[in-house]
N, C-alpha and C. Protein backbone atom coordinates (compact mmCIF):
# COMPACT_ATOMS: atom_id res chain seq x y z
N UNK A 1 -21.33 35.66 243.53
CA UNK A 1 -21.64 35.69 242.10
C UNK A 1 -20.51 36.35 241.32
N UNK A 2 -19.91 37.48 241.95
CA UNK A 2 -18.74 37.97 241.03
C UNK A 2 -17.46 37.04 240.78
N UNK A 3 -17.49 35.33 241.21
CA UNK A 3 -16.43 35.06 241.02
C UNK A 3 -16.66 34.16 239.68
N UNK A 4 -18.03 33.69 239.34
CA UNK A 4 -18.18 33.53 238.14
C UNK A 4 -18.24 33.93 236.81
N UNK A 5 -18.38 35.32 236.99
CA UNK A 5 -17.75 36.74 236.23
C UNK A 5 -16.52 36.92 235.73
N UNK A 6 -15.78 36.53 236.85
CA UNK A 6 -14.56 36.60 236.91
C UNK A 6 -13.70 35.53 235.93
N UNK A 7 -14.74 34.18 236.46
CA UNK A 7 -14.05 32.66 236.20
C UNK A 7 -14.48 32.87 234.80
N UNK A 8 -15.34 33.08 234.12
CA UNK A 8 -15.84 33.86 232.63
C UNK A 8 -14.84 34.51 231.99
N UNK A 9 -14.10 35.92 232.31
CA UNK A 9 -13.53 36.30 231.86
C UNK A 9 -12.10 35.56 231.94
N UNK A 10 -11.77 34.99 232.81
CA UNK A 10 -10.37 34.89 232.78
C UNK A 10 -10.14 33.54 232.13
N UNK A 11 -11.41 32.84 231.40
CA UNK A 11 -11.22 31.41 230.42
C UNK A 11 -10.55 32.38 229.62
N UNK A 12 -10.18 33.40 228.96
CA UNK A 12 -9.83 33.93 228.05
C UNK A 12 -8.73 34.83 228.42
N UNK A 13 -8.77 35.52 229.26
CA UNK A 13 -7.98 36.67 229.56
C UNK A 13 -7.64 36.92 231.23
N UNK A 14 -6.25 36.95 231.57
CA UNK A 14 -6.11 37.00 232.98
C UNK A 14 -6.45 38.41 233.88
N UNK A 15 -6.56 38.80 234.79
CA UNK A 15 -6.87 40.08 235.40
C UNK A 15 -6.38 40.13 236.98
N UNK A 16 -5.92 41.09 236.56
CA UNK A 16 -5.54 41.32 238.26
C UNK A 16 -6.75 42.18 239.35
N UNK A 17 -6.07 42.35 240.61
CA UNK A 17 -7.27 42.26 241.38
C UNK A 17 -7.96 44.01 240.86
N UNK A 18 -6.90 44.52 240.74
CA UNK A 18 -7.28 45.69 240.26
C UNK A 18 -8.11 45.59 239.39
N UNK A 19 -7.81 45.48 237.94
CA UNK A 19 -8.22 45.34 236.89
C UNK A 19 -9.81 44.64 236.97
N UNK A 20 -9.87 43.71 237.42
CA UNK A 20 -11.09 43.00 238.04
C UNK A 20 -12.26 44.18 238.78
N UNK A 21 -11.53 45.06 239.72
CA UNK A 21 -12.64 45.58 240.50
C UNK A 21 -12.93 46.32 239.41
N UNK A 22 -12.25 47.12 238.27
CA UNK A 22 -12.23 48.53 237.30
C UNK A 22 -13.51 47.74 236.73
N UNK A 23 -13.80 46.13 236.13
CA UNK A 23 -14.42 45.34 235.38
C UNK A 23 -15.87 45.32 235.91
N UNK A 24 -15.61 44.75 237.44
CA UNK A 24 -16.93 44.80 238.64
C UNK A 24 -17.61 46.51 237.90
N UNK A 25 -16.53 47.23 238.20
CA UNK A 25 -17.68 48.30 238.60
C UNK A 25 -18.96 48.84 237.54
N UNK A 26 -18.43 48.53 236.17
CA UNK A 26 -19.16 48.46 235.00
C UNK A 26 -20.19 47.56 234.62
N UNK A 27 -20.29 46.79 235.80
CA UNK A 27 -21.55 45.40 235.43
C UNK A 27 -22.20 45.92 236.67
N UNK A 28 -23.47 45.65 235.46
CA UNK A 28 -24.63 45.74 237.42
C UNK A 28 -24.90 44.23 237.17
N UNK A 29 -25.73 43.43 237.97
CA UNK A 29 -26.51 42.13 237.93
C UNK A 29 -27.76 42.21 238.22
N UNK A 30 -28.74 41.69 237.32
CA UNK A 30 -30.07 41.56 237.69
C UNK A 30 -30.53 40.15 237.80
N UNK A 31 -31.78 39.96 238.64
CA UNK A 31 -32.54 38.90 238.73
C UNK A 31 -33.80 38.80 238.03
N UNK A 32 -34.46 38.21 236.75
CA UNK A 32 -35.49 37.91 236.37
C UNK A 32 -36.30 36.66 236.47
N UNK A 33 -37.94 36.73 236.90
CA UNK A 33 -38.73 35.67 236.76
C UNK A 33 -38.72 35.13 235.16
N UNK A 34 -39.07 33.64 235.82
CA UNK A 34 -39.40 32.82 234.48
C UNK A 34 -40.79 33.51 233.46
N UNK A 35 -40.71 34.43 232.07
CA UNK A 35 -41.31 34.87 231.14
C UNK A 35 -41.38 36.43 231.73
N UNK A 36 -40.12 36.82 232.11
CA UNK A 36 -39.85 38.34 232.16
C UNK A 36 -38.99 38.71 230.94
N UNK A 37 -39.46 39.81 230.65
CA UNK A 37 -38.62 40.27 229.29
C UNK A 37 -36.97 41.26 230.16
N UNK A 38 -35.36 40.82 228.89
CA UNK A 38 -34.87 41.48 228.79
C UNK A 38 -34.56 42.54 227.95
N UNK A 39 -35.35 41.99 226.77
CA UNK A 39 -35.27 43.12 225.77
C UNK A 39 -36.76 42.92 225.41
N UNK A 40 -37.35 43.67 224.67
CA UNK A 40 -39.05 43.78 223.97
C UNK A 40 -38.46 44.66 222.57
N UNK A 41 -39.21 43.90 222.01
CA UNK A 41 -39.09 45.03 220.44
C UNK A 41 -39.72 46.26 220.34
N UNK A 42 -39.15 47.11 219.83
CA UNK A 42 -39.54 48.07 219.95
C UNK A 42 -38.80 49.59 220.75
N UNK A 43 -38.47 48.43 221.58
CA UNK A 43 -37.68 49.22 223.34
C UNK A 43 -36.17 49.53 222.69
N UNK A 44 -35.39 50.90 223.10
CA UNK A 44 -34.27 50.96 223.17
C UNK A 44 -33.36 49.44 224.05
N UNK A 45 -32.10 48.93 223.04
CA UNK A 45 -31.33 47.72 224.50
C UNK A 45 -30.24 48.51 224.61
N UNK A 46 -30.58 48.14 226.33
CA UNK A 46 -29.27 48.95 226.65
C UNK A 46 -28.05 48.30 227.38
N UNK A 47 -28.41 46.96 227.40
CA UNK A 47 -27.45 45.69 227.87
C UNK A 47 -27.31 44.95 226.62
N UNK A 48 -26.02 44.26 226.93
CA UNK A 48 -25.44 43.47 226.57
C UNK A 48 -25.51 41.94 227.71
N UNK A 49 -26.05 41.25 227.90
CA UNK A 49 -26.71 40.33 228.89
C UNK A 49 -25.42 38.92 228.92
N UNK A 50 -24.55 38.94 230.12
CA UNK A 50 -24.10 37.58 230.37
C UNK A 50 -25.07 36.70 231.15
N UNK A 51 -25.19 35.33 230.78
CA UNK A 51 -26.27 34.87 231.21
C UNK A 51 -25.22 33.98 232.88
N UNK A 52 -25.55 34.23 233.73
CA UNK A 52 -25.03 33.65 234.97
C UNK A 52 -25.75 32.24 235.54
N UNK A 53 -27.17 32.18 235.20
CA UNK A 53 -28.10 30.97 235.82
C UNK A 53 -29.44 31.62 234.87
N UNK A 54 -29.74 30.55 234.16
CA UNK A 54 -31.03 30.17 233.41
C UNK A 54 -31.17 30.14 231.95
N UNK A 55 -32.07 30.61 231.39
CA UNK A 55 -32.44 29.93 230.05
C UNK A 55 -33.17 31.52 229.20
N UNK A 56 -32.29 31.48 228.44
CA UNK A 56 -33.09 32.65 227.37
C UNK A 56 -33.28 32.14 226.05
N UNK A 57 -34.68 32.66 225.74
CA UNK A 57 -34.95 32.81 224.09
C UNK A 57 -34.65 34.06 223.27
N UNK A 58 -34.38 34.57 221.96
CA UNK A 58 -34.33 35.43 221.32
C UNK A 58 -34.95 35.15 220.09
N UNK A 59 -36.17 35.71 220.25
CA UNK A 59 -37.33 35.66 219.05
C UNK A 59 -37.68 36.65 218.60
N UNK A 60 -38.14 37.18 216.62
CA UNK A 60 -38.78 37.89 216.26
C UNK A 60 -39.53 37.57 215.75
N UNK A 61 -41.23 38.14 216.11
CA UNK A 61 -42.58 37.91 215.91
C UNK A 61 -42.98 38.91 214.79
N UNK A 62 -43.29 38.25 214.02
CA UNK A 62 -43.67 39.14 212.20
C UNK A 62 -44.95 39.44 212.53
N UNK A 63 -44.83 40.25 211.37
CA UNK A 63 -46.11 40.89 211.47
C UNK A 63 -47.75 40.11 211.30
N UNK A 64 -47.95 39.02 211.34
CA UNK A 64 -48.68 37.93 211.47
C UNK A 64 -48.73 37.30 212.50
N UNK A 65 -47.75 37.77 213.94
CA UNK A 65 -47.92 37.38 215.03
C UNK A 65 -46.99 36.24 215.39
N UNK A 66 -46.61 35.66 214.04
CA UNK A 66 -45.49 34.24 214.47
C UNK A 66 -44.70 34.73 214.97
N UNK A 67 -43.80 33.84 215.58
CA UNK A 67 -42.98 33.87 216.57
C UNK A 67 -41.40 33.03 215.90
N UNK A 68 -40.55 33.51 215.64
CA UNK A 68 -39.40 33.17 214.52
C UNK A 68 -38.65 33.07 216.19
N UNK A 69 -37.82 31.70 216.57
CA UNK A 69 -36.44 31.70 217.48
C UNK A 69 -35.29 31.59 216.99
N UNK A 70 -34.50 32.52 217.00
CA UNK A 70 -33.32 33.71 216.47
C UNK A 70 -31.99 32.02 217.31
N UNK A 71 -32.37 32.44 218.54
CA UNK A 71 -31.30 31.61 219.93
C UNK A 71 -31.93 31.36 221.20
N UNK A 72 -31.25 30.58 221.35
CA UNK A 72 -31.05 30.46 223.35
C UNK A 72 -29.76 30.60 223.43
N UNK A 73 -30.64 31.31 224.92
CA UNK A 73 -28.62 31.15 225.73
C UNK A 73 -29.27 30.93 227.26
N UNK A 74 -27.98 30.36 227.58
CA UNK A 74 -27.80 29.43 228.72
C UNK A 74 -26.32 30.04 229.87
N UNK A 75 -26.33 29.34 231.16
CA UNK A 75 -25.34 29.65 231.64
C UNK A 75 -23.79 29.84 230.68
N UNK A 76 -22.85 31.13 231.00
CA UNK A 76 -21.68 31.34 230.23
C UNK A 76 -22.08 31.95 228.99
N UNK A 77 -23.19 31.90 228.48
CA UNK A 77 -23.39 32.90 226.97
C UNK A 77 -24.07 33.83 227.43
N UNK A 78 -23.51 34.66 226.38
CA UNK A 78 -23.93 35.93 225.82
C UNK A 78 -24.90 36.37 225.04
N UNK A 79 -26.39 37.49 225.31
CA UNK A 79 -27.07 37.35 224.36
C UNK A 79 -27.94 38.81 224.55
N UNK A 80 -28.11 39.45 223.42
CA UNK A 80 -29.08 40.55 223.23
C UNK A 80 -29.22 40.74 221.51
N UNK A 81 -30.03 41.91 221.70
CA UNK A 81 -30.08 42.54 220.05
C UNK A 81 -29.21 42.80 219.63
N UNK A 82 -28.19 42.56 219.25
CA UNK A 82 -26.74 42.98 218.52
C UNK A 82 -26.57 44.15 218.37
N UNK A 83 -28.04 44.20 216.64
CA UNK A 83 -27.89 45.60 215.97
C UNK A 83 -28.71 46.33 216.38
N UNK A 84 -29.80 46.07 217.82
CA UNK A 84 -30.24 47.50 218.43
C UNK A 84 -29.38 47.82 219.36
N UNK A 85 -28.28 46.93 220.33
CA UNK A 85 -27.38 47.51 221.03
C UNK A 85 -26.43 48.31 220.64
N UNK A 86 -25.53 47.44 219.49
CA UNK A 86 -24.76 48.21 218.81
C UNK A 86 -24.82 49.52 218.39
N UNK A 87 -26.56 49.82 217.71
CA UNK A 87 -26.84 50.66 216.88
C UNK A 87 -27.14 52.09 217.93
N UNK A 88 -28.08 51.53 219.08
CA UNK A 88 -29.04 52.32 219.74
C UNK A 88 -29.89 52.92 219.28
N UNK A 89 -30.66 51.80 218.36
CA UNK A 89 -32.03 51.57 217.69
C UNK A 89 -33.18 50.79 218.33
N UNK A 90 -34.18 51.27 218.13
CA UNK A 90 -35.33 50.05 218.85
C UNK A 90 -35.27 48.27 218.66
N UNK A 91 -35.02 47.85 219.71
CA UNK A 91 -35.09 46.22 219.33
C UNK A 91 -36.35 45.64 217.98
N UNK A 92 -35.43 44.52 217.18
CA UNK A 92 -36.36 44.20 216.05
C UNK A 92 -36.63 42.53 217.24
N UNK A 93 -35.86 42.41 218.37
CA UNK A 93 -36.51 40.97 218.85
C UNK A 93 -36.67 41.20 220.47
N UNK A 94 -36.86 40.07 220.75
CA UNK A 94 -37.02 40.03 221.97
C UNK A 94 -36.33 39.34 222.33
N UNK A 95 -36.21 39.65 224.09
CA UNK A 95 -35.27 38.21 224.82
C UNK A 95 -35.99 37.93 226.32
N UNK A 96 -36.38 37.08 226.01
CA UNK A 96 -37.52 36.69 227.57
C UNK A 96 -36.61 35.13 228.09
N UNK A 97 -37.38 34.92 228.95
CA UNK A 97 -36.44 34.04 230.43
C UNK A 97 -37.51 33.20 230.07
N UNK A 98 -36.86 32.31 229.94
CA UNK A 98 -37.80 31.02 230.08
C UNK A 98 -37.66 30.07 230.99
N UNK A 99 -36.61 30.51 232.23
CA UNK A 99 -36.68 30.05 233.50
C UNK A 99 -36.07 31.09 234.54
N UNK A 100 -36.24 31.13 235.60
CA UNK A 100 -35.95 32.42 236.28
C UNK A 100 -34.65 32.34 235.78
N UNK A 101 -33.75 33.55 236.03
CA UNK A 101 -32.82 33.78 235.30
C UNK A 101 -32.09 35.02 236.04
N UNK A 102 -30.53 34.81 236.37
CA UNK A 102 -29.49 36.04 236.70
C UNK A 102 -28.40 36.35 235.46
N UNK A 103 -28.28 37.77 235.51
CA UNK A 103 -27.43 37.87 234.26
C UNK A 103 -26.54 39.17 234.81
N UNK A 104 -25.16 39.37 233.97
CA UNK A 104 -24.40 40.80 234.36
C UNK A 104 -24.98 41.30 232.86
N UNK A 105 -24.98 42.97 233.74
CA UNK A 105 -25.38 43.53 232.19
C UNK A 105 -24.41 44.61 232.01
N UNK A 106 -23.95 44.44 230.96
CA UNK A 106 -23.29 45.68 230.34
C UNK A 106 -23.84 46.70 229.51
N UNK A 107 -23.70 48.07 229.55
CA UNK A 107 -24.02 49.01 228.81
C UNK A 107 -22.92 49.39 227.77
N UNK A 108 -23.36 49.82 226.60
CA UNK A 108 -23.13 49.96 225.32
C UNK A 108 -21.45 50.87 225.92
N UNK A 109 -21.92 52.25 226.53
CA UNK A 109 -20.91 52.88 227.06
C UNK A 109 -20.01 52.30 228.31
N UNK A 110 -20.59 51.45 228.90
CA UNK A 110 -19.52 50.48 230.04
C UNK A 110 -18.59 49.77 229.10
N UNK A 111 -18.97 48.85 228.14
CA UNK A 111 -18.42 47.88 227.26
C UNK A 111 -17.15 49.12 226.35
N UNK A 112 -17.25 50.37 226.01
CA UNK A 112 -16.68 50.60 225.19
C UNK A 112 -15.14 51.50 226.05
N UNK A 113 -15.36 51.50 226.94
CA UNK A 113 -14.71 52.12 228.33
C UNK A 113 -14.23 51.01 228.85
N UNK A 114 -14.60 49.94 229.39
CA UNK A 114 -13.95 48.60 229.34
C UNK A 114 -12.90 48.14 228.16
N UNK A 115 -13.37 48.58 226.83
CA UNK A 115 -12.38 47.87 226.21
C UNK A 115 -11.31 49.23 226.21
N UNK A 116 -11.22 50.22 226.01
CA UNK A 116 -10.21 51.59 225.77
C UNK A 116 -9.61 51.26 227.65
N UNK A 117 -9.83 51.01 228.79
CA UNK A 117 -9.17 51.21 229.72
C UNK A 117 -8.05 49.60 229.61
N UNK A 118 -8.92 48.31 229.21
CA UNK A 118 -8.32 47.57 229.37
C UNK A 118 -8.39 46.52 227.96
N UNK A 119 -7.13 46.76 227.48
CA UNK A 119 -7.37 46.08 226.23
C UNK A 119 -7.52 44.81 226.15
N UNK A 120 -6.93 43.93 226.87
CA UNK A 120 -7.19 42.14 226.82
C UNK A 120 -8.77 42.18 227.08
N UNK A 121 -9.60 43.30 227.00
CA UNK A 121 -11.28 42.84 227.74
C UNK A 121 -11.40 42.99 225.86
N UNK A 122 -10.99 44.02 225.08
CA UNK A 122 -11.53 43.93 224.02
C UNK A 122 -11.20 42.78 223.24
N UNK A 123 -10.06 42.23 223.31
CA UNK A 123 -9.47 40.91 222.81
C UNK A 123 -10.58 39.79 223.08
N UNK A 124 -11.21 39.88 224.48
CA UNK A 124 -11.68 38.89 225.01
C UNK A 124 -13.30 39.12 224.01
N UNK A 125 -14.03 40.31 224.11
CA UNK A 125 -15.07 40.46 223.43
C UNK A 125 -14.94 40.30 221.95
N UNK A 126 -13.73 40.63 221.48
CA UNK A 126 -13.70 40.58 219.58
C UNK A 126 -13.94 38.44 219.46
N UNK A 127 -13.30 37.86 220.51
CA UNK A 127 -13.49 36.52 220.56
C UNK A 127 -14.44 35.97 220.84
N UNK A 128 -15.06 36.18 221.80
CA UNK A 128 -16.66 36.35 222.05
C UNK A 128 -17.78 36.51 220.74
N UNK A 129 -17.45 37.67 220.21
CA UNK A 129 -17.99 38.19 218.99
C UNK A 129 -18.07 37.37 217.46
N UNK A 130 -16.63 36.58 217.56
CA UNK A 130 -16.39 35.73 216.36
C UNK A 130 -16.99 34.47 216.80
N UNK A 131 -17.08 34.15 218.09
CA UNK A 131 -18.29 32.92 217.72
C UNK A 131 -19.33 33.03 217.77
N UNK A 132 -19.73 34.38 218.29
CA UNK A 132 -20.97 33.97 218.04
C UNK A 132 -21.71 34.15 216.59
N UNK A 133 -20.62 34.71 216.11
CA UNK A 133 -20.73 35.23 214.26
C UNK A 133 -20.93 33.47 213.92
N UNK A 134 -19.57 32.64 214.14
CA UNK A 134 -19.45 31.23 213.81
C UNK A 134 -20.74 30.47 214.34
N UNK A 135 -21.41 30.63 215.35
CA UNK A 135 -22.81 29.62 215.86
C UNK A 135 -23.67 30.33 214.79
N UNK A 136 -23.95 31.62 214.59
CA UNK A 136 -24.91 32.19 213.39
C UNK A 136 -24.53 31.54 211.80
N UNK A 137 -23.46 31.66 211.94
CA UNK A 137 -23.42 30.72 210.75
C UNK A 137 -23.70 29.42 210.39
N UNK A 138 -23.22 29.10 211.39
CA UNK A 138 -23.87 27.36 211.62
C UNK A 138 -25.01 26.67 211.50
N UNK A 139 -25.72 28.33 212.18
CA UNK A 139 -27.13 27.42 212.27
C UNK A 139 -27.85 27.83 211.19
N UNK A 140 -27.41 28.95 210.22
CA UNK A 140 -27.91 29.77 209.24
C UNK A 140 -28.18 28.23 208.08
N UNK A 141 -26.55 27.78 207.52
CA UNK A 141 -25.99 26.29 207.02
C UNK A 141 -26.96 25.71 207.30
N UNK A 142 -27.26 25.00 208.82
CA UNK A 142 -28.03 23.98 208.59
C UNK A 142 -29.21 23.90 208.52
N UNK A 143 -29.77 25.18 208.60
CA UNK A 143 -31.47 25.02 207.66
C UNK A 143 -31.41 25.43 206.72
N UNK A 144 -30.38 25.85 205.61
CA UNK A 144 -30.12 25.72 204.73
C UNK A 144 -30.15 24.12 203.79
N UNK A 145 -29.16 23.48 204.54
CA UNK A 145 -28.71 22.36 204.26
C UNK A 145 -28.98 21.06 204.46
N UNK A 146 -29.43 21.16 205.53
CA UNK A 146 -29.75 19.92 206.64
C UNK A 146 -31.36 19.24 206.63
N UNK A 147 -31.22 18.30 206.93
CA UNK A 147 -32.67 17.60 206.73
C UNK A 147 -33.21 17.94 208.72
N UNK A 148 -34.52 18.12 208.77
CA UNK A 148 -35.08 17.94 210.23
C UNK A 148 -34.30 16.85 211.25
N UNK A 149 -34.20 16.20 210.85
CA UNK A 149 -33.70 14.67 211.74
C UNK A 149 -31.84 15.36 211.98
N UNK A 150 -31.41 15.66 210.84
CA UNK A 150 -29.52 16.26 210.87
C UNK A 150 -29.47 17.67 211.98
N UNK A 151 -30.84 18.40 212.07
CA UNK A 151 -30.51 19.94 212.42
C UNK A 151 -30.80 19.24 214.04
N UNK A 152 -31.97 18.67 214.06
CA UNK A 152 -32.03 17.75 215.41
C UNK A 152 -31.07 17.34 216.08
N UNK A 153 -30.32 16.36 215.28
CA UNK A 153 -29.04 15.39 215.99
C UNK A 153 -28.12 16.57 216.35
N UNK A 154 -27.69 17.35 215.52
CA UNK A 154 -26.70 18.32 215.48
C UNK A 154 -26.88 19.19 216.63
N UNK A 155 -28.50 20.12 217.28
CA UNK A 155 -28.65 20.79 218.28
C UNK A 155 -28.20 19.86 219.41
N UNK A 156 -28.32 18.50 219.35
CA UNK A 156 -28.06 17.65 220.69
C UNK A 156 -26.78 17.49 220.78
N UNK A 157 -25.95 17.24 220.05
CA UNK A 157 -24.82 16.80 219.81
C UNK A 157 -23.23 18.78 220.35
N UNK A 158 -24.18 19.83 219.77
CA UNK A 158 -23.63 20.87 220.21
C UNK A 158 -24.28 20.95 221.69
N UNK A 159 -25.25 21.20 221.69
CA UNK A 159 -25.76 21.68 223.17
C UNK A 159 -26.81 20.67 223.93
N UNK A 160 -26.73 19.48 224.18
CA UNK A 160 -26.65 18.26 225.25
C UNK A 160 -27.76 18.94 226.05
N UNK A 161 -27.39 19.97 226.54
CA UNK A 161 -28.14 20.46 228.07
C UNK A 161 -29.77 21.01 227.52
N UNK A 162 -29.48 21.77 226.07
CA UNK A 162 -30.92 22.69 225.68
C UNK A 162 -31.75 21.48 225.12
N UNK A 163 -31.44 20.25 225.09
CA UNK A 163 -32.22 19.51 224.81
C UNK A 163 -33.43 19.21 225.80
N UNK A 164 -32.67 19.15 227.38
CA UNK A 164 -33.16 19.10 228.87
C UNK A 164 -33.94 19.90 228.96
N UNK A 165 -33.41 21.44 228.51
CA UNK A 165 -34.46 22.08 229.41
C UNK A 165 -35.22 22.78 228.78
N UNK A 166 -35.67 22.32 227.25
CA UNK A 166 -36.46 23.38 226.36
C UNK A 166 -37.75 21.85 226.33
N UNK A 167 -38.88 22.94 226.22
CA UNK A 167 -40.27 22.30 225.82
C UNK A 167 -39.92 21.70 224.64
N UNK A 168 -40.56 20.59 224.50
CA UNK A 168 -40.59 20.49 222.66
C UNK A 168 -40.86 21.11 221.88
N UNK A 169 -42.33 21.86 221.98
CA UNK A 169 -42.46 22.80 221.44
C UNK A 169 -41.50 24.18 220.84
N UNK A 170 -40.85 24.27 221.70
CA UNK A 170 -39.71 25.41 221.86
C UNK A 170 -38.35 24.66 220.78
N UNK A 171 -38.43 23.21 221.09
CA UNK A 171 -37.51 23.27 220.19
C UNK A 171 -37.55 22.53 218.83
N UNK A 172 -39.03 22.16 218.43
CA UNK A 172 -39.71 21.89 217.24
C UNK A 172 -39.62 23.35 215.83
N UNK A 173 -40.08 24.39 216.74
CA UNK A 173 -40.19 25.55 216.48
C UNK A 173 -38.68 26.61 215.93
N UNK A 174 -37.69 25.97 216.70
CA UNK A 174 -36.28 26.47 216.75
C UNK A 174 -35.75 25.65 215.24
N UNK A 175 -35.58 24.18 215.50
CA UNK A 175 -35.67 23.58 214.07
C UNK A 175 -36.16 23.97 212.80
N UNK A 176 -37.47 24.52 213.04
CA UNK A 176 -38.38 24.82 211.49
C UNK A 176 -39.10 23.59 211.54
N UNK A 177 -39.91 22.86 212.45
CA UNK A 177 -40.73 21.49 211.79
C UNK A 177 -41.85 21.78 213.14
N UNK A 178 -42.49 20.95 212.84
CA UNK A 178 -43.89 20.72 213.85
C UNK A 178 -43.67 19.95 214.91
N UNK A 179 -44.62 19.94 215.67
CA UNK A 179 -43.85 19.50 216.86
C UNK A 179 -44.65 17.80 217.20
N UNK A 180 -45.00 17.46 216.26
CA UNK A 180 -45.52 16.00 215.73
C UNK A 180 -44.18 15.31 215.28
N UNK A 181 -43.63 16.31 214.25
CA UNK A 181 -42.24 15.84 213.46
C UNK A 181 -41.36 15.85 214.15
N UNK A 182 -41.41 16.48 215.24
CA UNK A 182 -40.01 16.43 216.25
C UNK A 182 -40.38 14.90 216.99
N UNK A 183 -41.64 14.98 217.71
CA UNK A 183 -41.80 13.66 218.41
C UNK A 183 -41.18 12.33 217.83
N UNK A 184 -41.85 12.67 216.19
CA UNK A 184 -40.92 11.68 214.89
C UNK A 184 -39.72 11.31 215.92
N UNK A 185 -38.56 12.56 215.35
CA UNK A 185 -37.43 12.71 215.07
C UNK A 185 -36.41 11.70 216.83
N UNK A 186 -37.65 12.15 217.49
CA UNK A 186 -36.81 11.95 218.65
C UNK A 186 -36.98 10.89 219.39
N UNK A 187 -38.24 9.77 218.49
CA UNK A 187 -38.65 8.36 218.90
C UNK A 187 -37.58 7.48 218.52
């Protein structure tokens, strides 16, 4: 598993063997069942979650109990509470597995020791960081902008695979439409 870690970081940034183990030693890896939580609201986050194998949601449930989906992430992405990691504030979302799921996790203080020992890791995270600023924007735009049928085509057209492996439901809900209107959309 550490060579996909590896093959991760070095799409961006090269490392030697050294440098690599200094990287290893700051990630632990965990294994979660399908509808195990990595973050819960409420809870201090204390990872920063690379996703290695499976499927995450990131949802916040209002105070009416709905259930708002923030993201997924999938093998190669990155995903937690931003501003409770960042902050080391109680999570405002959650992040549960919606299929069993392995991830490396970084801590707030691993990540910031990672970037001060080795600077191409912070290069690699400030890049990391700007897209995922750019996918938030994107998707902010197109329910802004976009008709049900455009935000549809567009999730398939970026991500091919979350079409596969999300319920309809899951991704009726992600859109903003019902999941009658998705059946619509996708006849």
């Amino acid at each position: 598993m550490q060579h996909l870690l590896r093959a991760h970081l070095e799409k961006l940034v090269p490392l030697t063997e050294a440098e690599f183990a200094a990287v290893l030693a700051r990630f632990s890896c965990r294994q979660v069942a399908k509808g195990g939580f990595l973050v819960r609201e409420g809870e201090l986050v204390r990872h920063n979650y690379l996703v290695v194998a499976g499927l995450l949601k990131l949802v916040h449930t209002d105070a009416a109990g709905k259930q708002h989906f923030l993201s997924f992430a999938m093998e190669d992405w990155w995903e937690t509470d931003f501003q409770a990691y960042y902050t080391q504030t109680p999570a405002t979302l959650s992040l549960e597995c919606l299929e069993e799921t392995t991830v490396y996790c970084l801590t707030l203080e691993n990540y910031r020791a990672l970037c001060a020992e080795l600077p191409q890791l912070a290069e690699f995270f400030l890049h990391k960081l700007a897209l995922h600023s750019i996918a938030t924007q994107q998707r902010l735009l197109s329910l802004l902008t976009t008709t049900a049928q455009q935000r549809y085509e567009q999730l398939l057209a970026r991500y091919p695979a979350l079409g596969q492996r999300l319920s309809k439901t899951l991704l009726a809900s992600y859109l903003g439409v019902s999941r009658e209107t998705l059946s619509r959309l996708s006849s």
